[in-house]
Protein backbone atom coordinates (compact mmCIF):
# COMPACT_ATOMS: atom_id res chain seq x y z
CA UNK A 1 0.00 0.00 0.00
CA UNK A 2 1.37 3.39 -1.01
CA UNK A 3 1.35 7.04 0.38
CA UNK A 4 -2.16 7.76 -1.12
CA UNK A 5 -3.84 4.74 -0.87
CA UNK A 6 -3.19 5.26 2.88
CA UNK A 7 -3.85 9.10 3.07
CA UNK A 8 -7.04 8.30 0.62
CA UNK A 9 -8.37 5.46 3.59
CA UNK A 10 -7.52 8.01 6.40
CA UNK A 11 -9.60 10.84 4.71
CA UNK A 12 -12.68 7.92 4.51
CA UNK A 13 -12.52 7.13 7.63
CA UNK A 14 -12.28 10.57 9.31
CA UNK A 15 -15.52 11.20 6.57
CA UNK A 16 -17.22 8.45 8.06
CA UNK A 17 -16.34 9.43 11.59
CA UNK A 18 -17.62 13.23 10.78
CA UNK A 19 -20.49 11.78 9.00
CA UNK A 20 -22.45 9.64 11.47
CA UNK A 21 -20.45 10.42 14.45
CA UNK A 22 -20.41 14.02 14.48
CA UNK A 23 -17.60 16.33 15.38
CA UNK A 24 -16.38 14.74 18.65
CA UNK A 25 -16.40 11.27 16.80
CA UNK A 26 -14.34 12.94 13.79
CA UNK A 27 -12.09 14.56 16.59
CA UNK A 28 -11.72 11.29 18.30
CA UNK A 29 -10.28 9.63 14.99
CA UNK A 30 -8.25 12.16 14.19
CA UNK A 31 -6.50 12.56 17.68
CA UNK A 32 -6.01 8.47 17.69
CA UNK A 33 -4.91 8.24 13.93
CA UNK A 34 -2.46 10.50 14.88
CA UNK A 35 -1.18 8.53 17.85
CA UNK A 36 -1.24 5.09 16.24
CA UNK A 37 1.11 7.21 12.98
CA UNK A 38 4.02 7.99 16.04
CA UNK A 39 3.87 4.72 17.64
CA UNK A 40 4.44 3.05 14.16
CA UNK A 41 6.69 5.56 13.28
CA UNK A 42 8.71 4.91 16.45
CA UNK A 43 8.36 0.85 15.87
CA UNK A 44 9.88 1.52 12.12
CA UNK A 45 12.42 3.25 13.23
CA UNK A 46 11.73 6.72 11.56
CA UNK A 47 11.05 8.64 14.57
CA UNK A 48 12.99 8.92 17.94
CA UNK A 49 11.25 10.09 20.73
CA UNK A 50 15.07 10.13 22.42
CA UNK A 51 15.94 13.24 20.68
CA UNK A 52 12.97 15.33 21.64
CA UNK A 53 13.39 14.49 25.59
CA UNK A 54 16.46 15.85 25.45
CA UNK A 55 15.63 19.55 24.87
């Protein structure tokens, strides 16, 4: 799966969260899309969390 097949399910699922959830449903998927993108980006290896506790 590439870059915009993934952005392209993200934006359909926040839709369907907005949709029949309402705003604090669309929030709610938002706020834990974006958590589940840092821990995978941590797992992978792209991201160190290291670096940013040391400021």
């Amino acid at each position: 799966m590439n870059t915009a097949t993934t952005g392209l399910a993200a934006g359909m699922a926040l839709c369907f969260a907005g949709y029949f959830g309402g705003f604090w449903a669309f929030l709610l998927v938002l706020v834990l899309g974006a958590a589940g993108l840092i821990a995978g980006l941590v797992v992978q290896g792209d991201l160190d969390l290291r670096t940013w506790r040391q400021r």
